[in-house]
C-alpha atoms as a PDB file:
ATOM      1  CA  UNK A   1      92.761 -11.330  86.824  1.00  0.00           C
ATOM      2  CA  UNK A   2      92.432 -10.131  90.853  1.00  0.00           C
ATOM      3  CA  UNK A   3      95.071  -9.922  93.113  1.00  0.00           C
ATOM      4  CA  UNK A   4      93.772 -11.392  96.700  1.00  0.00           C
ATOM      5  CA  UNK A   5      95.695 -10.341  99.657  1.00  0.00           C
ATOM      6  CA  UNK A   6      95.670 -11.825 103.286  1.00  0.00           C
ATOM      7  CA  UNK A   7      96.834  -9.543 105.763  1.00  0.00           C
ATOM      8  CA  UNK A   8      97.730 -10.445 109.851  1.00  0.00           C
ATOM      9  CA  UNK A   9      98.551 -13.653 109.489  1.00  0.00           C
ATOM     10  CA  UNK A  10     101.627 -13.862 111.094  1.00  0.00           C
ATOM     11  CA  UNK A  11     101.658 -13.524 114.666  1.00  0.00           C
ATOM     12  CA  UNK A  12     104.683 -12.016 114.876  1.00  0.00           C
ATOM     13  CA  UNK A  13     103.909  -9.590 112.390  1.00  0.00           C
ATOM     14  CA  UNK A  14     100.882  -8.448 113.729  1.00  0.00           C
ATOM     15  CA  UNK A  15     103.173  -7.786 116.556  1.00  0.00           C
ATOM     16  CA  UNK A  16     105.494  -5.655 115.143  1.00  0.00           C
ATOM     17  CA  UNK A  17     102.516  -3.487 113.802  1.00  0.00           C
ATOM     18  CA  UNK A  18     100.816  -3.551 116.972  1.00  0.00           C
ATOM     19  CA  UNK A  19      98.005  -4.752 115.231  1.00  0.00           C
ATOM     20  CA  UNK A  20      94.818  -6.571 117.142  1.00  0.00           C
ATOM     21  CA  UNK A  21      94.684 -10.467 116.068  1.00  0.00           C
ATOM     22  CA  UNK A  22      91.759 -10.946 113.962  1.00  0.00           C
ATOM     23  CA  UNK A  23      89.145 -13.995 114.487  1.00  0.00           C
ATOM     24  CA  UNK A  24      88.984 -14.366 110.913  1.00  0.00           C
ATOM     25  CA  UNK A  25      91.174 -13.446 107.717  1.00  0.00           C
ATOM     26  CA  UNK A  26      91.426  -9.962 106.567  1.00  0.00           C
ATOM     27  CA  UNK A  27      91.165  -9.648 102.915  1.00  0.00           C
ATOM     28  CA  UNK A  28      92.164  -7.093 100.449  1.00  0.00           C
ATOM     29  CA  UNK A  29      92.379  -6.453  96.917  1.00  0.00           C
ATOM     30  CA  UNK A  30      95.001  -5.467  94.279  1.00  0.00           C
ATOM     31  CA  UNK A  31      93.620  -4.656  90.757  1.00  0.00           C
ATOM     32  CA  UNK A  32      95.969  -6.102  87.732  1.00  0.00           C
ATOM     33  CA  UNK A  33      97.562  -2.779  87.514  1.00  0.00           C
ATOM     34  CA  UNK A  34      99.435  -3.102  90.574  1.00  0.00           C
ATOM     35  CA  UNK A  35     101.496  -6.234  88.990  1.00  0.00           C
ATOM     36  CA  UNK A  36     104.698  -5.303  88.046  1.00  0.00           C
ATOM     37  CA  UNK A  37     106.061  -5.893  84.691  1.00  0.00           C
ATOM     38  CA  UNK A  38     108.014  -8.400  84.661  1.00  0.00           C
ATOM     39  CA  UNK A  39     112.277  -7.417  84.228  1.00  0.00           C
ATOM     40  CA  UNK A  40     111.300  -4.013  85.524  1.00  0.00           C
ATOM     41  CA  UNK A  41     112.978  -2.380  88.416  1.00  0.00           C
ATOM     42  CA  UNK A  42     110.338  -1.071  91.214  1.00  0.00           C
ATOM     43  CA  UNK A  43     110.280   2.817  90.988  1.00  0.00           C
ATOM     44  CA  UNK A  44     109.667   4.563  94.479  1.00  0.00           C
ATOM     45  CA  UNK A  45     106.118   7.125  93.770  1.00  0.00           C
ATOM     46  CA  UNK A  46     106.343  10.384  95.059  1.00  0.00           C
ATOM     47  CA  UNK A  47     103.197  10.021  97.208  1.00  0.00           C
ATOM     48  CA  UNK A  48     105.186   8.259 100.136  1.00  0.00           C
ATOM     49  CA  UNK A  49     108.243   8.820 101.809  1.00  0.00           C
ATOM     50  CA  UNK A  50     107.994   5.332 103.460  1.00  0.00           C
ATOM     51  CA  UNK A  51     107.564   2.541 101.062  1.00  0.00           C
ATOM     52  CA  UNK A  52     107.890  -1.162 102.560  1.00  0.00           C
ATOM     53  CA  UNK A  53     108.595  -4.314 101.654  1.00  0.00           C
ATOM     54  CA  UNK A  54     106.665  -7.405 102.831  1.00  0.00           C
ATOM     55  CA  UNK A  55     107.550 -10.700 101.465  1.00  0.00           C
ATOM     56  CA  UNK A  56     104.534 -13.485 101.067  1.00  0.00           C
ATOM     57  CA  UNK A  57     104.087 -17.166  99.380  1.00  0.00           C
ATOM     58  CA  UNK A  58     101.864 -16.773  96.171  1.00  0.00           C
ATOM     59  CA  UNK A  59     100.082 -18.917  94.662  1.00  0.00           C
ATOM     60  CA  UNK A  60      98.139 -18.877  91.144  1.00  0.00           C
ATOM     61  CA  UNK A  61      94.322 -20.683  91.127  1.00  0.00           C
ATOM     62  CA  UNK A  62      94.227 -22.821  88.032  1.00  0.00           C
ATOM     63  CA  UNK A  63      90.475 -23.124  87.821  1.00  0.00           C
ATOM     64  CA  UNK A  64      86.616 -21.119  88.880  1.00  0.00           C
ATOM     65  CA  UNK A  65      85.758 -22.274  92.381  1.00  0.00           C
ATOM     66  CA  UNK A  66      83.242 -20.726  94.616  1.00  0.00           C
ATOM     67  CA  UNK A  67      82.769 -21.769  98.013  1.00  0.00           C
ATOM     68  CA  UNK A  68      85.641 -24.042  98.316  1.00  0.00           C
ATOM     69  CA  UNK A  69      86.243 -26.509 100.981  1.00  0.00           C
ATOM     70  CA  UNK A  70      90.039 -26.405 102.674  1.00  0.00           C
ATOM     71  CA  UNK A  71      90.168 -30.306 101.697  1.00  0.00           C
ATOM     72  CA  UNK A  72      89.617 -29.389  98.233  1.00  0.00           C
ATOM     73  CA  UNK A  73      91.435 -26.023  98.023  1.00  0.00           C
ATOM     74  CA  UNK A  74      94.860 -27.887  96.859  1.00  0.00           C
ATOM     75  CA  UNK A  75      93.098 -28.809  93.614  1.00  0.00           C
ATOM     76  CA  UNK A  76      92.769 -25.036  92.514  1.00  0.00           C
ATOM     77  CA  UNK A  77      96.564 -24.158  92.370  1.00  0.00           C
ATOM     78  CA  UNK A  78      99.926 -25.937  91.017  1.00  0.00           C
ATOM     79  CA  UNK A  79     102.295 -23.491  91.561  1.00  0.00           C
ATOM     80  CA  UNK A  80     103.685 -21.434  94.286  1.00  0.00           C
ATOM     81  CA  UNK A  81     106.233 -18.594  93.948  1.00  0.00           C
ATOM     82  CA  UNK A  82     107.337 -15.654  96.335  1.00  0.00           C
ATOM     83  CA  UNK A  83     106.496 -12.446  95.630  1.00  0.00           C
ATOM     84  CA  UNK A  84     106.350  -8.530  97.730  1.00  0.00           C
ATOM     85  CA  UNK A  85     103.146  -6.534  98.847  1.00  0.00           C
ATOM     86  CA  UNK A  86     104.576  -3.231  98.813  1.00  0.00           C
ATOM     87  CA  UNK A  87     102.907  -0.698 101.302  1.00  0.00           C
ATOM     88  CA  UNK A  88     103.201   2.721 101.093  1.00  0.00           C
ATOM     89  CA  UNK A  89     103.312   2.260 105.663  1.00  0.00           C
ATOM     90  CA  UNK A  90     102.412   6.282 106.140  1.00  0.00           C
ATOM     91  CA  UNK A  91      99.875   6.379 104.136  1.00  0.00           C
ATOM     92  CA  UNK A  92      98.197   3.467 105.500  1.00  0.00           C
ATOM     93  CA  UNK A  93      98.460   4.581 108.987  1.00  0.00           C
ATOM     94  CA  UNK A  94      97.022   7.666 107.999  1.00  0.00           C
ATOM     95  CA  UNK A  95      94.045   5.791 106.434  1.00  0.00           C
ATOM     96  CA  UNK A  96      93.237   3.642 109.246  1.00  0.00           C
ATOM     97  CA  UNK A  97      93.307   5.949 112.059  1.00  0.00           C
ATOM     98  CA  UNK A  98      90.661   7.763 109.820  1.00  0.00           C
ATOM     99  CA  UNK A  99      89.125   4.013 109.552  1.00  0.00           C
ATOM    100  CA  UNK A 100      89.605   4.355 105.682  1.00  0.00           C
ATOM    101  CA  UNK A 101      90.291   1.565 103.311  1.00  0.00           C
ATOM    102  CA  UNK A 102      93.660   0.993 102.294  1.00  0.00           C
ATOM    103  CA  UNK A 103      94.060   0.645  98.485  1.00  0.00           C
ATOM    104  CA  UNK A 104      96.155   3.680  97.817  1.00  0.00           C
ATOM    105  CA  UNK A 105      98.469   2.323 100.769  1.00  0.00           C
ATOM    106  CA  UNK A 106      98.884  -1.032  99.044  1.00  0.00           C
ATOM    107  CA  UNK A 107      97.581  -1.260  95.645  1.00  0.00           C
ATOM    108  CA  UNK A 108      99.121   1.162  93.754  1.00  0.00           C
ATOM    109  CA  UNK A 109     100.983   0.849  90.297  1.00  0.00           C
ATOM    110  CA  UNK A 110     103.565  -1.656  90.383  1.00  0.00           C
ATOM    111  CA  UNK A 111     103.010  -2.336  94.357  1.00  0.00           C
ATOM    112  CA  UNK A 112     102.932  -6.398  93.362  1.00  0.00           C
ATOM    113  CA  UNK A 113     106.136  -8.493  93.004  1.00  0.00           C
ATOM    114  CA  UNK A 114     106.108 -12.069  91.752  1.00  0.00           C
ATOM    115  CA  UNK A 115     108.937 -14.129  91.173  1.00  0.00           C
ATOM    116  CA  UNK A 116     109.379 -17.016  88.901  1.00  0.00           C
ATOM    117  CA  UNK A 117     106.989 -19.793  89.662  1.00  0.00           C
ATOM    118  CA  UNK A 118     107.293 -23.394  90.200  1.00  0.00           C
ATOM    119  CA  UNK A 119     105.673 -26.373  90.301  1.00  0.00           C
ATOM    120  CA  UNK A 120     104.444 -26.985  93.850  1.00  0.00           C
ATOM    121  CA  UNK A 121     105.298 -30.655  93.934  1.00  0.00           C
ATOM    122  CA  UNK A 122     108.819 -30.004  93.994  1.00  0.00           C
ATOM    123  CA  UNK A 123     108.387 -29.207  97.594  1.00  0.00           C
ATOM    124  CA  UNK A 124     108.621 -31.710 100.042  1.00  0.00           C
ATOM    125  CA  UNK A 125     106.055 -29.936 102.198  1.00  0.00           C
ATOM    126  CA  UNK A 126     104.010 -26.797 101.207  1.00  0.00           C
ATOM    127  CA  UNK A 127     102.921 -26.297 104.234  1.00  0.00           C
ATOM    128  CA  UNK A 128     106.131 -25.894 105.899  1.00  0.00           C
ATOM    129  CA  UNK A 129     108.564 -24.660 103.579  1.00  0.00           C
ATOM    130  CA  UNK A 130     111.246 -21.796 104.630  1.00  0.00           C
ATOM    131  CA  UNK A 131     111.108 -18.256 102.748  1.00  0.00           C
ATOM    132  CA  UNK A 132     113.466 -14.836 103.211  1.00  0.00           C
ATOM    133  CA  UNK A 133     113.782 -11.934 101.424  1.00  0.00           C
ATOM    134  CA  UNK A 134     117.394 -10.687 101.081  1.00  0.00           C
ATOM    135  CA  UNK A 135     117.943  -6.818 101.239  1.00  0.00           C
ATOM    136  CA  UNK A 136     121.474  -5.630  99.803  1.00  0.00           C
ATOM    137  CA  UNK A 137     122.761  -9.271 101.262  1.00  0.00           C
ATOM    138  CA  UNK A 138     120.962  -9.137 104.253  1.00  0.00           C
ATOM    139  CA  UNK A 139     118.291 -11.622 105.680  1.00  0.00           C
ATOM    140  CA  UNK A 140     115.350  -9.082 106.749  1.00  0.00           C
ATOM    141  CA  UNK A 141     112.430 -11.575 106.515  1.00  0.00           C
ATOM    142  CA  UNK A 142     112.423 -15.430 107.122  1.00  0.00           C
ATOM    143  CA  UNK A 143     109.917 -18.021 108.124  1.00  0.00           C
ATOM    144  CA  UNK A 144     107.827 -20.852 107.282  1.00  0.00           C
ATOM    145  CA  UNK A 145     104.465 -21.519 106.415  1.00  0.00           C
ATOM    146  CA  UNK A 146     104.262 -23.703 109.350  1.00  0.00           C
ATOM    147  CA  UNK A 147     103.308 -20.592 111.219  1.00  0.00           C
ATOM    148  CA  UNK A 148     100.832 -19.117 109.218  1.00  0.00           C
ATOM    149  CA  UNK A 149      97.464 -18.424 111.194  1.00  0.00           C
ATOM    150  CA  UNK A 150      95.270 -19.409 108.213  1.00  0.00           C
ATOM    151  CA  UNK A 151      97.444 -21.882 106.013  1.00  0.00           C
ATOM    152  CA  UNK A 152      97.395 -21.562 102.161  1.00  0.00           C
ATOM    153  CA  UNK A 153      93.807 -23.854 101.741  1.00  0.00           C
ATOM    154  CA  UNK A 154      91.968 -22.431 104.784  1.00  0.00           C
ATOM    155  CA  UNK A 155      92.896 -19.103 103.233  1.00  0.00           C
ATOM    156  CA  UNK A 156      91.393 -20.177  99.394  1.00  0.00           C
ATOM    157  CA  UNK A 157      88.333 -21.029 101.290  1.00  0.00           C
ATOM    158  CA  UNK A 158      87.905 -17.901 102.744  1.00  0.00           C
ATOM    159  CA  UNK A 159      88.324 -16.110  99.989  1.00  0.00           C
ATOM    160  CA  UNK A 160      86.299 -18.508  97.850  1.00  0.00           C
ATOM    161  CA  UNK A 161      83.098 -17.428 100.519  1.00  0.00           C
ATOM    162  CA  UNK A 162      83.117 -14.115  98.961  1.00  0.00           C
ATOM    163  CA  UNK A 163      84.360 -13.911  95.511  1.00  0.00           C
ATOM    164  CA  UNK A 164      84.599 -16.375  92.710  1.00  0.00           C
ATOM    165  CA  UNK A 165      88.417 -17.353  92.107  1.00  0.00           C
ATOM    166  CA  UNK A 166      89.020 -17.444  88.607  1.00  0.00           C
ATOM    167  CA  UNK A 167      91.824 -19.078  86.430  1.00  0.00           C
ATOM    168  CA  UNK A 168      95.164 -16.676  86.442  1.00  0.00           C
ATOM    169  CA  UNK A 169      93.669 -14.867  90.014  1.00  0.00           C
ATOM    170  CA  UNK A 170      96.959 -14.399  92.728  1.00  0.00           C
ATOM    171  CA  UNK A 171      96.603 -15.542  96.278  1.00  0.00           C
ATOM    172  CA  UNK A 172      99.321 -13.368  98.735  1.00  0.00           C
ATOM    173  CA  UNK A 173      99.180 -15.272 101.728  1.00  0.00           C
ATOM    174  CA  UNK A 174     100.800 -13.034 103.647  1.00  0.00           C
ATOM    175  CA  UNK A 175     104.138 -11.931 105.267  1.00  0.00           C
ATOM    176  CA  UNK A 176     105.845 -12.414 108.258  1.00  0.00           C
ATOM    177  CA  UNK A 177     107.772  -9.947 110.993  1.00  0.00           C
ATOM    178  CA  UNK A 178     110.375  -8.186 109.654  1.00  0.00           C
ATOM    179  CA  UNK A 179     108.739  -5.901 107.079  1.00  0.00           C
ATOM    180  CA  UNK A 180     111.253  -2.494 106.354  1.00  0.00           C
ATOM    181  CA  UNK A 181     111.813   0.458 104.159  1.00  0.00           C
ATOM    182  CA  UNK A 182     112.739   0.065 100.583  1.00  0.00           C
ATOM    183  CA  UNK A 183     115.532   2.519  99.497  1.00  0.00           C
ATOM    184  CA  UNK A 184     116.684   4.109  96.069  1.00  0.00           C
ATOM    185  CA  UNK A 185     119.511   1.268  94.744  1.00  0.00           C
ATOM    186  CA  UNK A 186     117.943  -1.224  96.851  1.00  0.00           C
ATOM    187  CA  UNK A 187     118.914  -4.701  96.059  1.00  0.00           C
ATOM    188  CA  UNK A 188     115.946  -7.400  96.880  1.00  0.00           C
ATOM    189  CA  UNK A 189     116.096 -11.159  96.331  1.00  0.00           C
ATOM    190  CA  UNK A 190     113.162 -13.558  97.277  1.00  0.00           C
ATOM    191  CA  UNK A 191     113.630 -17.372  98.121  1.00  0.00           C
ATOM    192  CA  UNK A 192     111.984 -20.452  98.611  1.00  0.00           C
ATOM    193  CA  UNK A 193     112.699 -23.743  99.811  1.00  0.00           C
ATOM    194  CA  UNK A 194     116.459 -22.808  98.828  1.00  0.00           C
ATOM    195  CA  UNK A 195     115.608 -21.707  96.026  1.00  0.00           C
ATOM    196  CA  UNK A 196     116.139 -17.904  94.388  1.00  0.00           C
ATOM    197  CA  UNK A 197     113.144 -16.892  92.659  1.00  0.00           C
ATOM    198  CA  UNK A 198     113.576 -13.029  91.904  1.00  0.00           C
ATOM    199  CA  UNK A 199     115.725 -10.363  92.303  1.00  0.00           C
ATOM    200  CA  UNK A 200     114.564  -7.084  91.969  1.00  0.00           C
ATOM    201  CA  UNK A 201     116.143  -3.352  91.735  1.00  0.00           C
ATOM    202  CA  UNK A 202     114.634  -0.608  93.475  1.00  0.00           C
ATOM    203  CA  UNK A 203     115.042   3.089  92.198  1.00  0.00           C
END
């Protein structure tokens, strides 16, 4: 099983980053490692001082496809969840102003958060559904797929251009503005469509 991760697409996001807009989707990769267990709090490493959270819709591909069309894509996934792409943010800056790839800024142990899934027909509209991610009680992140740059099946077919999606494989479709620090006795809770689908301690 792969973790695939889009990354800038959210304008406002990219924004906050002051990161360029890309012409096409940036890709990334977590290895199964990074998922974290499931019931188990996310532990801070000791290799970054500035950990952060990014919420993103998830969904799980169902099926091998290569080379997917975005009018086919839906067929390859049933459910959809929320889940975090945690970034260890000063250790990626340091890679990329040394043009280095990012994996030990974002695909570390444990740096993948999925809540509980559900079946993606209960949505009235996939592709504009409302998600947040609550810090401590607070609203941090919030948005809707509406205003993803790539939506969820242009996104599959991307990824499906340059390597074969497999049965269990995780699709983060990335997160919107807002992204922050995680803290020790951090509180985070993920939702979708109104509905709470994790809640996670951070120590």
């Amino acid at each position: 099983m792969k973790i695939v991760c889009i990354g800038r697409n959210y304008v406002e996001h990219i924004e906050e980053l002051n990161n360029e807009r890309p012409s096409e989707p940036v890709l990334f990769i977590k290895p199964d490692s990074a998922l974290l267990g499931r019931e188990c709090p996310f532990a801070i490493p000791e290799f970054s001082n500035d950990i952060h959270y990014e919420i993103e819709v998830v969904v799980k591909i169902t099926k091998v496809g290569k080379y997917i069309e975005p009018k086919f894509a839906h067929k390859y996934y049933d459910e959809v969840t929320v889940g975090i792409d945690f970034t260890a943010r000063d250790m990626q800056s340091k890679l990329k102003e040394k043009g280095l790839p990012w994996e030990k800024a974002k695909a570390f142990d444990g740096s993948a958060m999925l809540g509980e899934f559900i079946d993606k027909n209960e949505l009235v509209n996939l592709y504009d559904t409302t998600f947040s991610l609550i810090q401590n009680g607070n609203t941090v992140q919030e948005a809707s797929t509406s205003q993803m740059i790539w939506n969820i099946d242009e996104t599959i077919a991307e990824i499906s251009k340059y390597f074969t999606l497999k049965k269990g494989d995780l699709i983060f479709t990335g997160t919107p503005k807002g992204v922050g620090k995680v803290n020790d006795g951090d509180v985070l809770e993920g939702v979708l469509a109104g509905k709470k689908l994790f809640r996670l301690n951070v120590k």
